[in-house]
N, C-alpha and C. Protein backbone atom coordinates (compact mmCIF):
# COMPACT_ATOMS: atom_id res chain seq x y z
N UNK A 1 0.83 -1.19 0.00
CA UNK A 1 0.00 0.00 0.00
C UNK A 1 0.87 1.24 0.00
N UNK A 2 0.15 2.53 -0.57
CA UNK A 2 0.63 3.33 -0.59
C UNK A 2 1.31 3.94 0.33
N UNK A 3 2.06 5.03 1.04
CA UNK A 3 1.96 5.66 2.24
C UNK A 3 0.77 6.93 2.05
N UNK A 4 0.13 7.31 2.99
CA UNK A 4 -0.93 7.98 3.26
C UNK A 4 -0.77 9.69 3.23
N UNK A 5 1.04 9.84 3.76
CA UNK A 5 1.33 10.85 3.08
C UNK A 5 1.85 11.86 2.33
N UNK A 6 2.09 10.28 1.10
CA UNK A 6 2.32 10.54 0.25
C UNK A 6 1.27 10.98 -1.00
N UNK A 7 0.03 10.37 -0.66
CA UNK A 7 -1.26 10.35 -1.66
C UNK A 7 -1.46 12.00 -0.93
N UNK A 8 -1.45 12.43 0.15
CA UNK A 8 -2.08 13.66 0.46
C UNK A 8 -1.06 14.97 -0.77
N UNK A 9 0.24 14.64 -0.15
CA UNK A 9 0.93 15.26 -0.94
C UNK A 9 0.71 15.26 -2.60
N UNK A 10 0.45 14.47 -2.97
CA UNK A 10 0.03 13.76 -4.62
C UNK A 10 -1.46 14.69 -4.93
N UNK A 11 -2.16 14.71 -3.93
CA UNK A 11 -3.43 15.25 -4.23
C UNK A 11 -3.73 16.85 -4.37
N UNK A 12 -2.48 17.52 -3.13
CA UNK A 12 -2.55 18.90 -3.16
C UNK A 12 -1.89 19.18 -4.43
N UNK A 13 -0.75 18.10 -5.13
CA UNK A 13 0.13 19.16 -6.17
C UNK A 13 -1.30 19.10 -7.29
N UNK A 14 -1.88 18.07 -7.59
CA UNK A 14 -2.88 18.00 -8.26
C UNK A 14 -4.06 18.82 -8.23
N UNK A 15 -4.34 19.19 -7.22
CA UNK A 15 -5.41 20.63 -7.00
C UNK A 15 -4.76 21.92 -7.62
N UNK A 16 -3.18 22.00 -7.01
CA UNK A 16 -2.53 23.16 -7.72
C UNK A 16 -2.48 23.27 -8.84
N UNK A 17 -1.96 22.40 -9.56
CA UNK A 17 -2.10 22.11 -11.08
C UNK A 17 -3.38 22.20 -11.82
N UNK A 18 -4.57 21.91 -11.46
CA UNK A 18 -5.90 22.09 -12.20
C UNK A 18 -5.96 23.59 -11.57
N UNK A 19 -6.07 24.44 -10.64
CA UNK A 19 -6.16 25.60 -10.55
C UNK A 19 -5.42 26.32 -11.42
N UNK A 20 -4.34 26.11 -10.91
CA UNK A 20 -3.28 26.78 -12.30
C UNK A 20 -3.24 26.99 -13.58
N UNK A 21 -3.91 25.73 -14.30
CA UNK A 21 -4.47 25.55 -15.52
C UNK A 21 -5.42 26.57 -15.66
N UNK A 22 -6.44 26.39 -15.09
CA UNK A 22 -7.50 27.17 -15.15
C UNK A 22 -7.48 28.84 -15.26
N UNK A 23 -6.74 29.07 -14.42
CA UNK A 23 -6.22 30.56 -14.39
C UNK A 23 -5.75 31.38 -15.13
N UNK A 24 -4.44 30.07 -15.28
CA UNK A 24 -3.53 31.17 -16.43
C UNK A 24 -4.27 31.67 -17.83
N UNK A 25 -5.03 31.02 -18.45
CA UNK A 25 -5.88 31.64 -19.79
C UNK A 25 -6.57 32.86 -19.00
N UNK A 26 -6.89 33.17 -17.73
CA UNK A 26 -7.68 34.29 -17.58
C UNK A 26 -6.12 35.35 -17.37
N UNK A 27 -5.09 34.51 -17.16
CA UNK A 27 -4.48 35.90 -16.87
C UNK A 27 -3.65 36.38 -17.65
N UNK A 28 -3.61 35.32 -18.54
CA UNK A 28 -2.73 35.75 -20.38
C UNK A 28 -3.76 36.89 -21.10
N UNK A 29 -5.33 36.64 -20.47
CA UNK A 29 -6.04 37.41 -21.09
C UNK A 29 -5.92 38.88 -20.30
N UNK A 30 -5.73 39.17 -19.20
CA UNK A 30 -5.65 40.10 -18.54
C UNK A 30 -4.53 41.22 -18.31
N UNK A 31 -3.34 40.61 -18.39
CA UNK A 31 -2.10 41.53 -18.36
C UNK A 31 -1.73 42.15 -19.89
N UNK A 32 -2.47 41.80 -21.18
CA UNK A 32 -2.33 42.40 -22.08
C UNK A 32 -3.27 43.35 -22.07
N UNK A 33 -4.29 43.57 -21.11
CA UNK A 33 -4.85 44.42 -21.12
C UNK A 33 -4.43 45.73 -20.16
N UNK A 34 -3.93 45.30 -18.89
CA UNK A 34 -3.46 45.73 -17.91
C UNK A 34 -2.11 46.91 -18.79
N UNK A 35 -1.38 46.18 -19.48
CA UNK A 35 -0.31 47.07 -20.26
C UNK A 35 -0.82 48.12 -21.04
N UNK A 36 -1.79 47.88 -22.22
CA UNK A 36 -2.76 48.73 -22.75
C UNK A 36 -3.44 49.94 -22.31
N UNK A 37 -3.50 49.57 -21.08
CA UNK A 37 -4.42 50.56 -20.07
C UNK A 37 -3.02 51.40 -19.46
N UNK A 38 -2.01 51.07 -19.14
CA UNK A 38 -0.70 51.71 -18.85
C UNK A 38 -0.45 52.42 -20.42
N UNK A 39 -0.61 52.07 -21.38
CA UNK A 39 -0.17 52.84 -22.34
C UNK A 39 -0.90 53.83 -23.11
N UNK A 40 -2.56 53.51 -22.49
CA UNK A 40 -3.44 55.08 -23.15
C UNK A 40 -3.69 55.81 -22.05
N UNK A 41 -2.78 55.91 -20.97
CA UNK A 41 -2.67 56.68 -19.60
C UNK A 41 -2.22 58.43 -20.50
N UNK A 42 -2.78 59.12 -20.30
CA UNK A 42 -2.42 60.71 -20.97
C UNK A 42 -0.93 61.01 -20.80
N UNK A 43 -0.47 61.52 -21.81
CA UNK A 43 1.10 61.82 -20.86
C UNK A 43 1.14 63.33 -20.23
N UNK A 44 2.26 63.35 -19.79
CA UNK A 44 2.27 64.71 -18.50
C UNK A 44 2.67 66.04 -19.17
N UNK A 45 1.80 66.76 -18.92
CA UNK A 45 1.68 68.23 -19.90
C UNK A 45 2.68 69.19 -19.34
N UNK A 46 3.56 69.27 -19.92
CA UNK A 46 4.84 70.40 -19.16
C UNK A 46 4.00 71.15 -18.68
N UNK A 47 3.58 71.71 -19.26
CA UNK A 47 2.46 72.91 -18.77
C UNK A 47 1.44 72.72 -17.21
N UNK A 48 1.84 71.58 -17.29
CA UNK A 48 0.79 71.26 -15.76
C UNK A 48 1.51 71.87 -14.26
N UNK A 49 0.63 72.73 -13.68
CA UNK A 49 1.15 72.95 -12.27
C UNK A 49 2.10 72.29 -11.49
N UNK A 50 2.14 70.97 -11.56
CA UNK A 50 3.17 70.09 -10.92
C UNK A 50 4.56 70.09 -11.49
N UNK A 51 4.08 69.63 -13.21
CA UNK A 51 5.14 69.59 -14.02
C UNK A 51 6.17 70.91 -13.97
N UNK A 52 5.33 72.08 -14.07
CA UNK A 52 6.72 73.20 -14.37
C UNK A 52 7.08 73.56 -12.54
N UNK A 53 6.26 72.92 -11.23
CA UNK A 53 6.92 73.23 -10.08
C UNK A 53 8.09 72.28 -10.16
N UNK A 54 8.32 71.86 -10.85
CA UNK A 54 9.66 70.04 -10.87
C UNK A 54 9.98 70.51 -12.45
N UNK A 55 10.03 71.78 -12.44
CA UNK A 55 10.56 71.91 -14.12
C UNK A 55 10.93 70.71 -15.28
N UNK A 56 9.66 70.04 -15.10
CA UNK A 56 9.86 68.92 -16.43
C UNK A 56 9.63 69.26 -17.58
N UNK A 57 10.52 68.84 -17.85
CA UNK A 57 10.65 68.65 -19.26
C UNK A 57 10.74 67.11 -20.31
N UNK A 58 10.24 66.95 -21.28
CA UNK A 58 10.16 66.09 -22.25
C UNK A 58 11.47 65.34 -23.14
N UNK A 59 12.80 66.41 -22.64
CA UNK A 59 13.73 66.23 -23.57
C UNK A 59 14.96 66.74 -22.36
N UNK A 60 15.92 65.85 -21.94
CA UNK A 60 16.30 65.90 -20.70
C UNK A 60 17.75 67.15 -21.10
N UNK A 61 17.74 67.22 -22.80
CA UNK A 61 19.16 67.69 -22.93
C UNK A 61 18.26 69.16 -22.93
N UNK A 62 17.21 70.11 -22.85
CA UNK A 62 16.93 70.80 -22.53
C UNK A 62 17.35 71.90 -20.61
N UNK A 63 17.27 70.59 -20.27
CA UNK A 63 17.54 70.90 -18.54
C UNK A 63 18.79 71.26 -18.20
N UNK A 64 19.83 71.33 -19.22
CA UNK A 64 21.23 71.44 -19.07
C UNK A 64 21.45 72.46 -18.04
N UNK A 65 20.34 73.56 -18.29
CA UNK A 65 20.69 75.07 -17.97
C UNK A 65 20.60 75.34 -16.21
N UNK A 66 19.65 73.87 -15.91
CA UNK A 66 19.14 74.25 -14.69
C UNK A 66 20.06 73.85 -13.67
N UNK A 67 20.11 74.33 -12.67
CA UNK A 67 21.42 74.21 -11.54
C UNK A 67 21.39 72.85 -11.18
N UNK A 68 20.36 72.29 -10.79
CA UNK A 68 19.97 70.56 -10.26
C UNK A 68 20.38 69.77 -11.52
N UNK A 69 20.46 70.13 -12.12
CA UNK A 69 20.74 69.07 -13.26
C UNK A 69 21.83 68.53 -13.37
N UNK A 70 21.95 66.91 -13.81
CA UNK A 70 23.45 66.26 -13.62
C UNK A 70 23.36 65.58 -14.57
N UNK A 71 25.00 65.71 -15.52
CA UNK A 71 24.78 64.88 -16.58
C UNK A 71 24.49 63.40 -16.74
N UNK A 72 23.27 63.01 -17.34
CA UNK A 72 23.72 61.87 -17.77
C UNK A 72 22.22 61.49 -17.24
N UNK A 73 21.24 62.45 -16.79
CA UNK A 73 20.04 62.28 -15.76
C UNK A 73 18.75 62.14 -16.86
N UNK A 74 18.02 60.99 -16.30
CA UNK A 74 16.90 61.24 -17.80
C UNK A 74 15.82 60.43 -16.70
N UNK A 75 14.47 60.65 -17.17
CA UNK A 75 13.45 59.60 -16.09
C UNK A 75 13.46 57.85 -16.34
N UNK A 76 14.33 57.67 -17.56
CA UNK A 76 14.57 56.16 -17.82
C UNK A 76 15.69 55.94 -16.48
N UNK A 77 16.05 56.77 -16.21
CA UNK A 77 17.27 56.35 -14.80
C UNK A 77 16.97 56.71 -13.60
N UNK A 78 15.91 57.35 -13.56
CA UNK A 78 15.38 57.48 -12.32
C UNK A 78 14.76 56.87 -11.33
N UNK A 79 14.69 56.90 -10.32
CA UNK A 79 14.15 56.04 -8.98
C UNK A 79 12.54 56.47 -9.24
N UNK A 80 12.33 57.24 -9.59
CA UNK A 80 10.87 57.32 -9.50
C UNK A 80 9.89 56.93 -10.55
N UNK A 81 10.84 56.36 -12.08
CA UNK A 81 10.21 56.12 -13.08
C UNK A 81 9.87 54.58 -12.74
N UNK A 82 8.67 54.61 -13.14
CA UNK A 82 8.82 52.34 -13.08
C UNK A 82 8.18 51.93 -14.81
N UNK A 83 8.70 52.72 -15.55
CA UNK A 83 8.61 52.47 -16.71
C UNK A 83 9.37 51.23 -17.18
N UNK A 84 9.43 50.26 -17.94
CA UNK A 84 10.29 49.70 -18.52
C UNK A 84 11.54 50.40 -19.84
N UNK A 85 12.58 49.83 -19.85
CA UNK A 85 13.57 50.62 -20.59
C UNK A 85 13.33 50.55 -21.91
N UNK A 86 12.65 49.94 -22.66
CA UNK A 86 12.34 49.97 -24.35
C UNK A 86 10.44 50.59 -24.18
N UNK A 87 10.63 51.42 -23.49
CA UNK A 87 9.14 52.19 -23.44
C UNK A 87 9.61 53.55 -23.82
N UNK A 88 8.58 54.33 -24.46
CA UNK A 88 8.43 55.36 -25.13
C UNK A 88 8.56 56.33 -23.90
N UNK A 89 7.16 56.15 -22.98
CA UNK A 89 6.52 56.69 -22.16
C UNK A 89 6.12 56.16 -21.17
N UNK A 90 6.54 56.00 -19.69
CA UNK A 90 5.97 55.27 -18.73
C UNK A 90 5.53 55.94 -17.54
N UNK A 91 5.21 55.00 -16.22
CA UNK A 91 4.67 55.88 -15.42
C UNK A 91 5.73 56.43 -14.28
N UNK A 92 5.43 57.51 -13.40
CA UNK A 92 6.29 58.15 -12.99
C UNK A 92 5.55 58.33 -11.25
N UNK A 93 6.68 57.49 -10.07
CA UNK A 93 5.49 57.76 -8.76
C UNK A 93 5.62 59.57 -8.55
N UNK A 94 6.04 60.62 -9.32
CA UNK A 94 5.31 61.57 -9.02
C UNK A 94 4.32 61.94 -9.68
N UNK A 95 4.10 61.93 -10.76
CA UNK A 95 2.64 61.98 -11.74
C UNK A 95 1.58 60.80 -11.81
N UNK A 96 0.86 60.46 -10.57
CA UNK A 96 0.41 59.64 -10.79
C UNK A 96 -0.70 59.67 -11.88
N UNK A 97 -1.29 58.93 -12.56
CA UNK A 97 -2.38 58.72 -13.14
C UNK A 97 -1.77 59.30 -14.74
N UNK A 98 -0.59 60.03 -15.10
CA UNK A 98 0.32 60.20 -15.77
C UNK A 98 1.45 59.67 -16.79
N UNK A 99 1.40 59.90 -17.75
CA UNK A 99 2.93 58.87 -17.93
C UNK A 99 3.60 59.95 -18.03
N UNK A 100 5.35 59.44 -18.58
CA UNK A 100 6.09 60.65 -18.80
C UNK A 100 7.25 60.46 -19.74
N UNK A 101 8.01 61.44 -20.28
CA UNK A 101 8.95 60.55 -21.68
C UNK A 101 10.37 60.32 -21.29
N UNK A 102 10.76 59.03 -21.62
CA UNK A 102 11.72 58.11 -21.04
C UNK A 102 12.99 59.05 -21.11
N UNK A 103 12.89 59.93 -21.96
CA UNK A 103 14.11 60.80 -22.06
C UNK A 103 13.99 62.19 -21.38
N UNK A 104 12.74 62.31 -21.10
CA UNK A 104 12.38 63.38 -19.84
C UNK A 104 13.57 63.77 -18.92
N UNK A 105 12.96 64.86 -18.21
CA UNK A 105 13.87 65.05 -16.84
C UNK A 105 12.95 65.79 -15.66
N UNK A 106 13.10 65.75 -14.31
CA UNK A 106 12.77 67.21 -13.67
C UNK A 106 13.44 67.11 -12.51
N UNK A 107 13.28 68.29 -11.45
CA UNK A 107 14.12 68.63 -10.82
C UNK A 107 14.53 67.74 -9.15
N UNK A 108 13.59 66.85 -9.51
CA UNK A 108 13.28 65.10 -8.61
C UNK A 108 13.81 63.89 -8.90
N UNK A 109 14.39 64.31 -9.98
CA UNK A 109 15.21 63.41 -10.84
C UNK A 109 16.55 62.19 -9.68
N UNK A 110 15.97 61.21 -9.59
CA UNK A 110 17.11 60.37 -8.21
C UNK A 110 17.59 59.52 -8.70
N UNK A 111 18.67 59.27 -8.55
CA UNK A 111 19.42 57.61 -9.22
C UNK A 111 19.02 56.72 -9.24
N UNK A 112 18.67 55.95 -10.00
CA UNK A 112 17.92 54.27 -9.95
C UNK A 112 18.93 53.51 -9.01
N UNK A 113 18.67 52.92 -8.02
CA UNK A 113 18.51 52.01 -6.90
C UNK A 113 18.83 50.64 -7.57
């Protein structure tokens, strides 16, 4: 005969496995949407109250002039961007609800971690 707990063990990986199954088609269907929805997020209007208090800008070789500025600084390198690095435009934890352009800059600008 079997050992008893070994069939228990046998039975939970088997519950995991039919759950798992089951799931993943809902969530192959879901994170391509989830990205989509990250990518028709508005992007951040220099012009916005926040934006020109953090003097952002869209184009980081613009910021040269400003005293905070350090070469080599863009929101693709920043601590606050959680954009991915082959993104146009991602999101930024100071603009929430925002995206912002990977070659951006502003005056919050922190070293990626």
């Amino acid at each position: 005969m079997s050992d008893p707990a070994e069939s228990q063990a046998r039975r939970r990986f088997l519950k995991i496995a039919v759950v798992g199954a089951a799931v993943a088609p809902v969530a192959a269907g879901l994170l391509p949407r989830m990205a989509a929805a990250q990518d028709s997020a508005p992007h951040l209007d220099p012009n916005d109250p926040t934006a020109k208090a953090l003097a952002y800008t869209e184009d980081a070789n613009t910021a040269k002039g400003n005293p905070v500025y350090k070469e080599g600084s863009a929101c693709h390198n920043c601590n606050f961007y959680k954009g991915h690095t082959e993104m146009t435009y991602g999101p930024c934890d100071l603009f929430p609800s925002k995206v912002v352009s990977a070659k951006g800059w502003c005056a919050s600008w922190t070293k990626k971690v």
